[in-house]
N, C-alpha and C. Protein backbone atom coordinates (compact mmCIF):
# COMPACT_ATOMS: atom_id res chain seq x y z
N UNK A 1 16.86 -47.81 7.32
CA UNK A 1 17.47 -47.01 8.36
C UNK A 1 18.36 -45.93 7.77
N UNK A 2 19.01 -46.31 6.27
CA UNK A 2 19.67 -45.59 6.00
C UNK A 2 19.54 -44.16 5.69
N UNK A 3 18.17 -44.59 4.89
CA UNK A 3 17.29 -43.60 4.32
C UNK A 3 16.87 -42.82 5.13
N UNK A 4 16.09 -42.93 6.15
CA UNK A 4 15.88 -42.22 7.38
C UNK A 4 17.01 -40.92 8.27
N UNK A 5 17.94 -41.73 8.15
CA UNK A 5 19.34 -40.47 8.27
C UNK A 5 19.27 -39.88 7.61
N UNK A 6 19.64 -40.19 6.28
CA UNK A 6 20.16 -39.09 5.03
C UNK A 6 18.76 -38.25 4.95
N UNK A 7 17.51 -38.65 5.03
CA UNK A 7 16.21 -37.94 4.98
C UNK A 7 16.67 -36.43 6.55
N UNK A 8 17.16 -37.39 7.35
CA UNK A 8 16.97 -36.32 8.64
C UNK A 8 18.46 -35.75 8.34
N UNK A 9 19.26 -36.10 7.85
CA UNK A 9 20.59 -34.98 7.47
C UNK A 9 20.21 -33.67 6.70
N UNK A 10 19.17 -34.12 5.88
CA UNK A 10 18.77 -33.39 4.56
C UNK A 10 17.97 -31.92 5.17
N UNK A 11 16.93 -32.59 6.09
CA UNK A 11 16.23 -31.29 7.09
C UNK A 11 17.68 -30.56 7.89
N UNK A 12 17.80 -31.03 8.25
CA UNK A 12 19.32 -30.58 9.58
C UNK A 12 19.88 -29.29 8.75
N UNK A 13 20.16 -29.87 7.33
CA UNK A 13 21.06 -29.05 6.83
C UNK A 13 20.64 -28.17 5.74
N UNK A 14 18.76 -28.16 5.58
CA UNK A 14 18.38 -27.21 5.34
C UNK A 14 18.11 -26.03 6.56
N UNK A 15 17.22 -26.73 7.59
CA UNK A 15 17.57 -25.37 8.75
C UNK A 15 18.24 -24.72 9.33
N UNK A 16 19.89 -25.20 8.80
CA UNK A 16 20.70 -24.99 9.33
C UNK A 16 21.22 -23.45 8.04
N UNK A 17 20.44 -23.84 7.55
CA UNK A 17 21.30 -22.75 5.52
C UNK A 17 20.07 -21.33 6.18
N UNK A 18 19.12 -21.33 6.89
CA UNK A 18 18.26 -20.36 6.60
C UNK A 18 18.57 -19.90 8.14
N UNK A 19 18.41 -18.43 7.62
CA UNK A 19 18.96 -18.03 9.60
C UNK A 19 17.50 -17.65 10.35
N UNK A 20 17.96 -18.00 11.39
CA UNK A 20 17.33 -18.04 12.59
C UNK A 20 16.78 -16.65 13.02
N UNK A 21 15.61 -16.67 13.21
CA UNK A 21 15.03 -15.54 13.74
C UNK A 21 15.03 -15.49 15.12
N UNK A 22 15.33 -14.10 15.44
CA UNK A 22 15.09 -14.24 17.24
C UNK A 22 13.91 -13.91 17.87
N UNK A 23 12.97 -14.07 16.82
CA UNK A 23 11.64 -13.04 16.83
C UNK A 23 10.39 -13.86 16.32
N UNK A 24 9.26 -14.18 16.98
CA UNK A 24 8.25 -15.01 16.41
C UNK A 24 6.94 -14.04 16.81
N UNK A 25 5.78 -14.21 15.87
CA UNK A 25 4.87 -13.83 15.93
C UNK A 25 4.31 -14.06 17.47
N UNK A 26 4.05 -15.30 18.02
CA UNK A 26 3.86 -15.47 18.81
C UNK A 26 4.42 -15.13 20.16
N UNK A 27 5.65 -14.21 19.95
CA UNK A 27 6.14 -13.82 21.06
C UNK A 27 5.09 -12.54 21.27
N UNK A 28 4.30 -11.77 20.66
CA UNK A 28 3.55 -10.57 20.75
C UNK A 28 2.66 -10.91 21.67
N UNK A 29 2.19 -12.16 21.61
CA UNK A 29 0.89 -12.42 22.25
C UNK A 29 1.28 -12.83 23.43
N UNK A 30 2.16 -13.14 23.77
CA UNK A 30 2.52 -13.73 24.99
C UNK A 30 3.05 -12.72 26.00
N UNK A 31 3.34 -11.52 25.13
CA UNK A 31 4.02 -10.16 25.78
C UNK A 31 2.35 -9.52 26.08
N UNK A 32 1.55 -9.83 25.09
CA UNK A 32 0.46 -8.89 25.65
C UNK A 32 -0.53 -9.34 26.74
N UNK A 33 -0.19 -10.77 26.94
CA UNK A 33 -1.00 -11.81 28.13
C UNK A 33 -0.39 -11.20 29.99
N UNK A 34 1.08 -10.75 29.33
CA UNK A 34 1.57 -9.91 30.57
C UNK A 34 0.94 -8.94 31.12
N UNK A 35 0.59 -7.50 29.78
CA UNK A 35 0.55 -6.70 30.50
C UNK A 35 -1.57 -6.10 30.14
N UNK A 36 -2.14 -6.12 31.48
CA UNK A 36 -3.34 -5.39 31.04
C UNK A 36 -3.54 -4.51 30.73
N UNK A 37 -3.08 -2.95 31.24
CA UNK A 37 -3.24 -1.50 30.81
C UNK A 37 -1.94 -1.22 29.88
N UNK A 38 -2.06 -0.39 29.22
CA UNK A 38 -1.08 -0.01 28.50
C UNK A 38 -1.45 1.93 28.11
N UNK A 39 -0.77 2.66 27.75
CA UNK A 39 -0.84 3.89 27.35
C UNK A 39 0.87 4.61 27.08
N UNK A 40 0.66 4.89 25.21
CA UNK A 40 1.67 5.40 24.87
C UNK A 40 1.55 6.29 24.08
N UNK A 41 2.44 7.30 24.29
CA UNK A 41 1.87 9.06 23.26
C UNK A 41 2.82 8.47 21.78
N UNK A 42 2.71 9.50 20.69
CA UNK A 42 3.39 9.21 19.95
C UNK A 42 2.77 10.69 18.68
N UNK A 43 3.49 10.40 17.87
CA UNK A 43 3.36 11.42 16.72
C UNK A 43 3.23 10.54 15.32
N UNK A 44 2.09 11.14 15.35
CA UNK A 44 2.26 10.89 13.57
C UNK A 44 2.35 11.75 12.27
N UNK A 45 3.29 11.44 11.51
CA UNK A 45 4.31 12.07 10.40
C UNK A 45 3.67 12.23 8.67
N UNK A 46 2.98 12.64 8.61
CA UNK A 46 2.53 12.28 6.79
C UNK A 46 3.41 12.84 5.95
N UNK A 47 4.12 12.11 5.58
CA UNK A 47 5.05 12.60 4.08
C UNK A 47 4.18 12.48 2.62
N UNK A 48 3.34 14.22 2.55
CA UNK A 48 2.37 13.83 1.00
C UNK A 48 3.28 14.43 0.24
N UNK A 49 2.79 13.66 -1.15
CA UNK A 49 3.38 14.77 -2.11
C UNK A 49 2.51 15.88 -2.38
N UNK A 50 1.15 16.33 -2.06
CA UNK A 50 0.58 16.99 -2.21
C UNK A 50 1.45 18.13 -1.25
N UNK A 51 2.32 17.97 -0.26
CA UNK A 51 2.12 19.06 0.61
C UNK A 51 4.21 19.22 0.82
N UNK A 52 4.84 20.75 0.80
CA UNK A 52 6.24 20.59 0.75
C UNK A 52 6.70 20.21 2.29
N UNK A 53 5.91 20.33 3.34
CA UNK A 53 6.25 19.72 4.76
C UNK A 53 5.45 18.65 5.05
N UNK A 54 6.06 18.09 5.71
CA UNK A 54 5.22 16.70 6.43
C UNK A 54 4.54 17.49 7.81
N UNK A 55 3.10 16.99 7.40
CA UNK A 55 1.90 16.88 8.35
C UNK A 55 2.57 16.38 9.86
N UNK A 56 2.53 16.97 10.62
CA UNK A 56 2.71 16.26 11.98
C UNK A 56 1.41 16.23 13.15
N UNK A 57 1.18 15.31 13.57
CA UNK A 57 0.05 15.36 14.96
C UNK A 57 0.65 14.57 15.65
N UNK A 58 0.21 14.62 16.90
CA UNK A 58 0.74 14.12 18.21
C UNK A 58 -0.56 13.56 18.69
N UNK A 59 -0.45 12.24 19.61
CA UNK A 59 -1.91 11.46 20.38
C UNK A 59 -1.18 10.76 20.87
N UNK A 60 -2.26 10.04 21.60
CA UNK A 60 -1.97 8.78 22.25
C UNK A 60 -2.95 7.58 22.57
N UNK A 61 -2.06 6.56 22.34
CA UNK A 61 -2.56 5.11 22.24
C UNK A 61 -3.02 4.60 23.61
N UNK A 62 -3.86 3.91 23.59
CA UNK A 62 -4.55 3.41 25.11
C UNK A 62 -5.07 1.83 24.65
N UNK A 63 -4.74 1.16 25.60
CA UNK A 63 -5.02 -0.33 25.38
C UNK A 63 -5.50 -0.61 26.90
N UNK A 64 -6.75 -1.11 27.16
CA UNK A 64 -7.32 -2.52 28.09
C UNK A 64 -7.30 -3.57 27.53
N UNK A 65 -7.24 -4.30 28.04
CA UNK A 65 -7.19 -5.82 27.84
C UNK A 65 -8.60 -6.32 28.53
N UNK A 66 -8.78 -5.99 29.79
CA UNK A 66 -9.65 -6.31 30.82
C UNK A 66 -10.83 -5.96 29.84
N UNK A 67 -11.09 -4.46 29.18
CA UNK A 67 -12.36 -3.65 28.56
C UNK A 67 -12.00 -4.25 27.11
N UNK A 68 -11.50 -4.80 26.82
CA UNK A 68 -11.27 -5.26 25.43
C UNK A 68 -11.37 -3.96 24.62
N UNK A 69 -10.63 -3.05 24.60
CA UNK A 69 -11.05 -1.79 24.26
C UNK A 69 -9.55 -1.08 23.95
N UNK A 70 -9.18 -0.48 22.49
CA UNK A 70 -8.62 0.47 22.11
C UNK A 70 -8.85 1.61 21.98
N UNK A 71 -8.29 2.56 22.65
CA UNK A 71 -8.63 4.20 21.93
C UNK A 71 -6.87 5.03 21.41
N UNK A 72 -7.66 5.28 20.11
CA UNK A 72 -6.76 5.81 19.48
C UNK A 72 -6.88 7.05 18.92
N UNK A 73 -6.50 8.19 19.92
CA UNK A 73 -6.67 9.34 19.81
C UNK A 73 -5.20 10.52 19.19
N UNK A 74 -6.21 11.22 17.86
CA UNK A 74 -5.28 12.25 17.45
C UNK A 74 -5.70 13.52 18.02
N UNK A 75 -4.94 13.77 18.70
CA UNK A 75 -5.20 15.41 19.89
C UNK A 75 -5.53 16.37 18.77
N UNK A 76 -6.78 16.87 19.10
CA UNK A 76 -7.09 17.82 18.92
C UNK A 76 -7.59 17.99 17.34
N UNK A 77 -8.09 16.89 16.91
CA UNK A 77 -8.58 16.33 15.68
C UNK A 77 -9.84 14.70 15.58
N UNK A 78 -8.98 13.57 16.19
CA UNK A 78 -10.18 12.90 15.95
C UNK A 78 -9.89 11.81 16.71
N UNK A 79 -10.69 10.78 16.94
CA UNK A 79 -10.46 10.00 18.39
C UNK A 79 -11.45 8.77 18.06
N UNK A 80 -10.53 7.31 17.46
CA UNK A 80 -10.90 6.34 17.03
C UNK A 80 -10.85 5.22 19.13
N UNK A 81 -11.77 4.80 18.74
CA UNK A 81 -12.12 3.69 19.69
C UNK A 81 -12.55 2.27 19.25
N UNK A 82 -11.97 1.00 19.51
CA UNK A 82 -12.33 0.05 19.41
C UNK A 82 -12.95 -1.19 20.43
N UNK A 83 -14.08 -1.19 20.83
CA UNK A 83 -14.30 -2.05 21.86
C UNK A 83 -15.54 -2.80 21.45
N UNK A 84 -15.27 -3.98 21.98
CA UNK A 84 -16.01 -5.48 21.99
C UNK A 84 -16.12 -5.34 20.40
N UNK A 85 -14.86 -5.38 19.45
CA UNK A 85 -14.78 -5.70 18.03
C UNK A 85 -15.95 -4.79 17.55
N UNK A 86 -16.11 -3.64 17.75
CA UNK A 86 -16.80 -2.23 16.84
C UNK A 86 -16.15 -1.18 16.83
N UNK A 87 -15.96 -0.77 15.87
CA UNK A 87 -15.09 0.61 15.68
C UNK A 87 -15.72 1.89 15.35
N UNK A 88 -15.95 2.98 16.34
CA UNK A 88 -16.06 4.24 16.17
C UNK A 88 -15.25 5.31 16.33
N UNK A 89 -15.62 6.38 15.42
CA UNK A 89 -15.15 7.70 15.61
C UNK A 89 -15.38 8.70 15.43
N UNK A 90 -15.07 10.08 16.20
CA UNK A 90 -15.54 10.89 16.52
C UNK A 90 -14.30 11.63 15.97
N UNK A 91 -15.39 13.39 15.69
CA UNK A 91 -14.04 14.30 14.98
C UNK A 91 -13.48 15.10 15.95
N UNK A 92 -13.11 16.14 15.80
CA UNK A 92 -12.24 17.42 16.37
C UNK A 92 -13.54 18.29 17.26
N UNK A 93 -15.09 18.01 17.30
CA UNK A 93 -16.34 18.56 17.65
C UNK A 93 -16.49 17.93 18.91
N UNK A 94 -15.99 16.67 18.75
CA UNK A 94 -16.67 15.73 19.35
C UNK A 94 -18.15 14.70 18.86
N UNK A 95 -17.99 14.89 17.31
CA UNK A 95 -19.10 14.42 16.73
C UNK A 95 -18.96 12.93 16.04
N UNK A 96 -19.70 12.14 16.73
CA UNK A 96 -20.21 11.17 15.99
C UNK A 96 -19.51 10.78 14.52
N UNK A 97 -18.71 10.02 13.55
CA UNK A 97 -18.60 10.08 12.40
C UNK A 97 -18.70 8.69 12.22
N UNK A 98 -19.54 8.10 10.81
CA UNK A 98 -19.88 7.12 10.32
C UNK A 98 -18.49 6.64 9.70
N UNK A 99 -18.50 5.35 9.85
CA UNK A 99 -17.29 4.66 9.08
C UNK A 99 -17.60 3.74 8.32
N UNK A 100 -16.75 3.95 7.02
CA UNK A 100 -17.29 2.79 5.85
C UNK A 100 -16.58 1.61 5.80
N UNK A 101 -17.55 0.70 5.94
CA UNK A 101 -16.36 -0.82 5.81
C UNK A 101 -15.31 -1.30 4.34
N UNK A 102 -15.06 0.05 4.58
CA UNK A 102 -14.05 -0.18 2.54
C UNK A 102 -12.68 -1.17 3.36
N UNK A 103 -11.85 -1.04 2.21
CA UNK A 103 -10.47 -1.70 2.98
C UNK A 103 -9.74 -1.05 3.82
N UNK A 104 -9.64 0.65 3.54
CA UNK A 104 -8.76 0.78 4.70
C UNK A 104 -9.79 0.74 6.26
N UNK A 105 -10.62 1.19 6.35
CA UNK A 105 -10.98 0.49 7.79
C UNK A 105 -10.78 -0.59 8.41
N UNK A 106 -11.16 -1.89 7.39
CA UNK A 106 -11.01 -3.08 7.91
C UNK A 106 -9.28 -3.22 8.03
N UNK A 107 -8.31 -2.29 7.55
CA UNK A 107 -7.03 -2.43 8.06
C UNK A 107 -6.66 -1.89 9.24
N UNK A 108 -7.32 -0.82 9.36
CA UNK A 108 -6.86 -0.33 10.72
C UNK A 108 -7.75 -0.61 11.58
N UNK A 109 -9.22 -1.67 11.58
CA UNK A 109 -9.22 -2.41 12.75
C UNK A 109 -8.57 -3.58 12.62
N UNK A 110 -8.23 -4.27 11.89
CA UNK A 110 -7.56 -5.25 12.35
C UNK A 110 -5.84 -5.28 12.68
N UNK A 111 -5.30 -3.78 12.68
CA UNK A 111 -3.91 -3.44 13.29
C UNK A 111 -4.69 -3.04 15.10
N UNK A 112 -5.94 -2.41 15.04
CA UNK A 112 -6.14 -2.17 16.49
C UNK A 112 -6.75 -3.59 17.21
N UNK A 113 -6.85 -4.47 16.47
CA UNK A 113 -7.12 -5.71 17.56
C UNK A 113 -6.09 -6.72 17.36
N UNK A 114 -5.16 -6.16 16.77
CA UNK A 114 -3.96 -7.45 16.89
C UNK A 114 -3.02 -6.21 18.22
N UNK A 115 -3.43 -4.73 18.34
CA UNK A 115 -2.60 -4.62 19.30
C UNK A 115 -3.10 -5.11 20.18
N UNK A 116 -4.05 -5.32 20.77
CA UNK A 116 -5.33 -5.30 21.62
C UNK A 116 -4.61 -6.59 22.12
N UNK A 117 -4.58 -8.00 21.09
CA UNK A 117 -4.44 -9.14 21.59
C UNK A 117 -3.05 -9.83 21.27
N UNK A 118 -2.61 -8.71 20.95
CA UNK A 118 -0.85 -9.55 20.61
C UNK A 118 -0.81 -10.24 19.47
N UNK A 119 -2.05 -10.61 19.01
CA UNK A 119 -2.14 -11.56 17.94
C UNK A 119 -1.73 -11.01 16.46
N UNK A 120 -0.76 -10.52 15.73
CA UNK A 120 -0.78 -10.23 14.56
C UNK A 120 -1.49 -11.01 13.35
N UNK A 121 -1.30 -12.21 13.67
CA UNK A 121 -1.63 -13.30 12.60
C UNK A 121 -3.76 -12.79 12.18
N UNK A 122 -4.07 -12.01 13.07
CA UNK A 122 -5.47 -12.30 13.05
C UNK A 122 -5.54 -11.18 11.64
N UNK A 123 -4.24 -10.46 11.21
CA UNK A 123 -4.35 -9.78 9.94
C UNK A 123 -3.90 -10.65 8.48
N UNK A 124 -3.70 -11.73 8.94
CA UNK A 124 -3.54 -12.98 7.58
C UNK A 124 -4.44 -12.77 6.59
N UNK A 125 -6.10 -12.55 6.74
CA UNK A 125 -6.39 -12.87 5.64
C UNK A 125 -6.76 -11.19 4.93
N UNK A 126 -6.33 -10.69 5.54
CA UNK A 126 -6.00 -9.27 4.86
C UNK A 126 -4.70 -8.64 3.95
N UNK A 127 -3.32 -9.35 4.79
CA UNK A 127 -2.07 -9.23 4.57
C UNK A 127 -1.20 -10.04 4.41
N UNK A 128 -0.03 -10.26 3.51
CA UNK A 128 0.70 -11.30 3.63
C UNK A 128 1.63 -11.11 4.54
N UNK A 129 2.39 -11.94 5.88
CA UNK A 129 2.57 -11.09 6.80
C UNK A 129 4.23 -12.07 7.47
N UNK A 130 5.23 -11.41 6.94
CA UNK A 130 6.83 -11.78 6.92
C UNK A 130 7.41 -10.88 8.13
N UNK A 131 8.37 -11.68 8.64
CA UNK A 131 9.15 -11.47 9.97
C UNK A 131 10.50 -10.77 9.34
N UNK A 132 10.98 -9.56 9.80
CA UNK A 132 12.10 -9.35 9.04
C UNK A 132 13.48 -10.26 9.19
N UNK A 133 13.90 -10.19 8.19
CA UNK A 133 15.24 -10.73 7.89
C UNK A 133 16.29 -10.54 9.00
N UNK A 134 16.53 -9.76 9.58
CA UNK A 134 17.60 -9.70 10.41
C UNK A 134 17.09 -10.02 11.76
N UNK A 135 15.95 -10.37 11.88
CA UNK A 135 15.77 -11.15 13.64
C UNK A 135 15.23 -10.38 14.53
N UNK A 136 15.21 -8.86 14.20
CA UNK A 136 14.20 -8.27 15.12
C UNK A 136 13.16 -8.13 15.17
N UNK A 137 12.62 -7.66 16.31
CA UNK A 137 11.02 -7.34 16.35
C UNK A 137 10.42 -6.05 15.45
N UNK A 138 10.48 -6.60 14.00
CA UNK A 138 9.73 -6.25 12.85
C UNK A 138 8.83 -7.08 11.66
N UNK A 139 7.90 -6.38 11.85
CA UNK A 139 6.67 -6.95 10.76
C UNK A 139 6.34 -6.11 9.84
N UNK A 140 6.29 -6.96 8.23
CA UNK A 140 6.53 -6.13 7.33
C UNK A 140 4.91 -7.03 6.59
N UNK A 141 3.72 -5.82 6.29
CA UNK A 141 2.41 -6.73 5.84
C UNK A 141 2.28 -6.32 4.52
N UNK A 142 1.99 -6.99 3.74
CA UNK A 142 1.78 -6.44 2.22
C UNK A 142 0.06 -7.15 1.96
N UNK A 143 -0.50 -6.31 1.42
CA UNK A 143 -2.05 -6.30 0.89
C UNK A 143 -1.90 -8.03 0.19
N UNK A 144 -3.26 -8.44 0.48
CA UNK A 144 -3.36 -9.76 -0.77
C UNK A 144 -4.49 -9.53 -1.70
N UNK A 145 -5.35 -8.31 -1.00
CA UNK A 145 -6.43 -7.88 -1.78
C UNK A 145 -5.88 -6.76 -2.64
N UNK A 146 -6.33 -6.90 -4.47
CA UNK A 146 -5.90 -5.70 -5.36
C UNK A 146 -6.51 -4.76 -5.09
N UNK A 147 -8.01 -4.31 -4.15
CA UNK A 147 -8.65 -3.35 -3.81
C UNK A 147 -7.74 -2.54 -2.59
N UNK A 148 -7.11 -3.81 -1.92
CA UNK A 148 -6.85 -2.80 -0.77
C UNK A 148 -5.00 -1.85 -1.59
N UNK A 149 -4.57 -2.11 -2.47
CA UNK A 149 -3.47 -1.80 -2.68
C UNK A 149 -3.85 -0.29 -3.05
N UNK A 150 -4.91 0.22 -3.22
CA UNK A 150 -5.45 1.30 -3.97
C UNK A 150 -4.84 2.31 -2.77
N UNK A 151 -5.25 1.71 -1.58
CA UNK A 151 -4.93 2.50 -0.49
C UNK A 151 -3.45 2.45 0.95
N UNK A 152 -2.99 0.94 0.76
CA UNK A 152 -1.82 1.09 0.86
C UNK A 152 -0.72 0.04 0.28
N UNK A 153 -0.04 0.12 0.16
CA UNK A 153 1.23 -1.18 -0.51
C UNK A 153 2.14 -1.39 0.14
N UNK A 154 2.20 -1.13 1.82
CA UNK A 154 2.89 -1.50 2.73
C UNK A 154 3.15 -1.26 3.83
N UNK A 155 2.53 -1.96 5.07
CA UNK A 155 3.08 -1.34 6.55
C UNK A 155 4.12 -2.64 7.21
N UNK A 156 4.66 -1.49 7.50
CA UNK A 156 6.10 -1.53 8.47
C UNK A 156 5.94 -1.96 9.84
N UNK A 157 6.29 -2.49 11.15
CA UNK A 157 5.97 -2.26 12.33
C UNK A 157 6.99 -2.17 12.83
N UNK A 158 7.77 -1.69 13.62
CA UNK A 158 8.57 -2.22 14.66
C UNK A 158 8.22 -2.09 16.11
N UNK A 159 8.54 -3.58 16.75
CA UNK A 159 8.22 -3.38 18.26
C UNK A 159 9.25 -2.73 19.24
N UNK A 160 8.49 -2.19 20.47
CA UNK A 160 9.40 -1.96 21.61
C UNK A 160 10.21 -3.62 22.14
N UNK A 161 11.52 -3.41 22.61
CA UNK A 161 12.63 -4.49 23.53
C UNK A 161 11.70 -5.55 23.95
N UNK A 162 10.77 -4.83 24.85
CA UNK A 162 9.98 -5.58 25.87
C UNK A 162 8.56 -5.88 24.60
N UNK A 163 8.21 -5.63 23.93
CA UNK A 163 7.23 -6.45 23.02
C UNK A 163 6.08 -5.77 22.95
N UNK A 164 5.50 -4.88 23.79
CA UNK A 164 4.29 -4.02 24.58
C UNK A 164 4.04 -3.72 23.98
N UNK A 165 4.18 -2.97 22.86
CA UNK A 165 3.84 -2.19 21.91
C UNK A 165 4.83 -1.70 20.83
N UNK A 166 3.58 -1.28 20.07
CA UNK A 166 4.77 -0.94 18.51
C UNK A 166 6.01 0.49 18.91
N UNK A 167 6.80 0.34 18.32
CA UNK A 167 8.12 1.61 18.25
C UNK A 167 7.64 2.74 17.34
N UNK A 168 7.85 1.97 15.88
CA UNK A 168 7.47 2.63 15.06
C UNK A 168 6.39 1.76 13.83
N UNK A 169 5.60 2.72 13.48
CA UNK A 169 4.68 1.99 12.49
C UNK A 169 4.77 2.68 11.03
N UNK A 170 5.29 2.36 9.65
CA UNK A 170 5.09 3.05 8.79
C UNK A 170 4.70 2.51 7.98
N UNK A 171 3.17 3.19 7.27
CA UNK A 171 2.16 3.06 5.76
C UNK A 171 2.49 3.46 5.31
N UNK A 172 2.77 2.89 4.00
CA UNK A 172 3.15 3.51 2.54
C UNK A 172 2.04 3.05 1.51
N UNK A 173 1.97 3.97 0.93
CA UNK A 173 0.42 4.32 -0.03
C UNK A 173 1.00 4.58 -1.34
N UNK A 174 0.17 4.42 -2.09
CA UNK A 174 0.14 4.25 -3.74
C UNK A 174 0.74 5.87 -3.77
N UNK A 175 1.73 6.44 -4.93
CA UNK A 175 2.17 7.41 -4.86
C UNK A 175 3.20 8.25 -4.41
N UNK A 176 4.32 7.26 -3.34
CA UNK A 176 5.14 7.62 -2.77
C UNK A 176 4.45 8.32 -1.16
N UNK A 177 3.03 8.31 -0.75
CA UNK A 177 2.80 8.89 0.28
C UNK A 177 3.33 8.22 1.24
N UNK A 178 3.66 8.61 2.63
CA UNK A 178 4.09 8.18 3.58
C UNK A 178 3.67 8.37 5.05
N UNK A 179 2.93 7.61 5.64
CA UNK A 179 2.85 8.05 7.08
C UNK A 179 3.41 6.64 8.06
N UNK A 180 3.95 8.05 8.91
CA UNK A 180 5.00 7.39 9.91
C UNK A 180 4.56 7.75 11.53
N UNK A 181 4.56 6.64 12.07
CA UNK A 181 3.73 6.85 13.65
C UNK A 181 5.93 6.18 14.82
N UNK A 182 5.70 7.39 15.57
CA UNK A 182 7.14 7.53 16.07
C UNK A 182 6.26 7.18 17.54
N UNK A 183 6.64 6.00 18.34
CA UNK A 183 5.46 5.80 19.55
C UNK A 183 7.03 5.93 20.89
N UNK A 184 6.53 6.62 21.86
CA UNK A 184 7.38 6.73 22.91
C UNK A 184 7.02 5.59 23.49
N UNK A 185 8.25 5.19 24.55
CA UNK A 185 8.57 4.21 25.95
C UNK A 185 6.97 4.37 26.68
N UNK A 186 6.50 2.92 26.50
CA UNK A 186 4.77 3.03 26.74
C UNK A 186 4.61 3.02 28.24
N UNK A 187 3.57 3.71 29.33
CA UNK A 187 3.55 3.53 30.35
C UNK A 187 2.29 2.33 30.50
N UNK A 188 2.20 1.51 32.24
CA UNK A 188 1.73 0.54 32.51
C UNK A 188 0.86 1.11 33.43
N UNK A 189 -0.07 1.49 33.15
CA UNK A 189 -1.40 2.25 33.99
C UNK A 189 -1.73 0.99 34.82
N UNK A 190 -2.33 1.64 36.10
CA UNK A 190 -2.67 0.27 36.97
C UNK A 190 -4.31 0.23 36.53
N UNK A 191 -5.05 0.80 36.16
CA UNK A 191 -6.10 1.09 35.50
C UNK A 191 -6.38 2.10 34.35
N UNK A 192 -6.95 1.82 33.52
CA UNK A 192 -8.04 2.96 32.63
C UNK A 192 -8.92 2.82 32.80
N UNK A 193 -9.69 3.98 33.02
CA UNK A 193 -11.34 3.98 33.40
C UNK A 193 -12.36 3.75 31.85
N UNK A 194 -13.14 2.86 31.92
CA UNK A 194 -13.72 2.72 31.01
C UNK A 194 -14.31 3.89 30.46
N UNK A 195 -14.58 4.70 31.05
CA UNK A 195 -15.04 6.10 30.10
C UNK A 195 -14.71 6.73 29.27
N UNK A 196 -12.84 6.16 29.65
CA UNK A 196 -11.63 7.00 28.22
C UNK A 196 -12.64 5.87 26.39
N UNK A 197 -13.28 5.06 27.04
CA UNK A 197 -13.36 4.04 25.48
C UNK A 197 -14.73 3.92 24.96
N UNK A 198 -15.48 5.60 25.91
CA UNK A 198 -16.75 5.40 25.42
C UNK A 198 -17.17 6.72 24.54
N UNK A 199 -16.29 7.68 24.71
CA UNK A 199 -16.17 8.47 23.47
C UNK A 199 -15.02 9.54 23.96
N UNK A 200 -15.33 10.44 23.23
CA UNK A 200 -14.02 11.37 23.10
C UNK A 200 -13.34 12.00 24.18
């Protein structure tokens, strides 16, 4: 009996030494079981060293739940769609473009179907994937594959209050490159018409 205490003192007063997160993976998914439509604009930021200003574009994010379907469109350049787990995209023409299953694709579909389903964890066997330290709604993924490090060595997430979607998202790439996605207060469409997820 004794043993049994001091065994359960021993847990007590290790969970008690490591702080408490206010933030679980699983709260994403449960935020995204709430809401079916989703649509949020946002900008994205490239800090190259190739270039003395950062790249800016502006788009916007579109999520069904119902169409199982992401579209992730950069205005006036190129317009990624994800539905029933296939990913296409089309350029600035409106043309057709082939996608190669290297690593960064398979990263950025599996960031567009963990928004899709709340589920982050479904990027485990891609990323090693830690809750930040101070308790908020941030996810920090680091590559486990040495191929995929070629192309990035770290994304950032942070969520919106309400869980809906990401705040801010930032990739960092071999080289000091940087791209940074700044996402506005997302609106709750009472529908999207499936046509926004069948091309451009």
């Amino acid at each position: 009996m004794l043993r049994c205490v001091l065994i359960l003192a021993a847990v007590c007063s290790l969970a008690a030494s490591e702080p408490q997160s206010r933030f679980a993976l699983a709260d994403l998914t449960a935020a995204a079981h709430e809401i079916q439509h989703l649509r949020v604009t946002f900008r994205q930021i490239k800090d190259l060293e190739l270039f003395d200003q950062p790249v800016v574009t502006a788009g916007v994010l579109e999520i069904s739940r119902p169409l199982s379907s992401v579209r992730w469109e950069f205005t006036g350049r190129s317009v990624l769609v994800l539905r029933n787990d296939r990913l296409q995209r089309w350029n600035a023409r409106g043309e057709r473009e082939t996608i190669r299953g290297g690593p960064a694709s398979q990263a950025l579909m599996g960031q567009m179907n963990a928004m899709l389903t709340g589920d982050w964890r479904t990027l485990d066997k891609l990323f090693t994937i830690t809750l930040d330290p101070s308790g908020e709604p941030k996810v920090h993924l680091r590559p486990r594959d040495e191929e995929m490090t070629r192309y990035v060595t770290e994304i950032r997430i942070a969520f919106q209050d309400d869980l809906s979607a990401p705040r801010e998202l930032i990739i960092s790439a071999p080289g000091g490159d940087l791209t940074r996605y700044e996402f506005d207060v997302p609106e709750r469409p009472t529908d999207l018409a499936a046509a926004r997820f069948a091309g451009p």
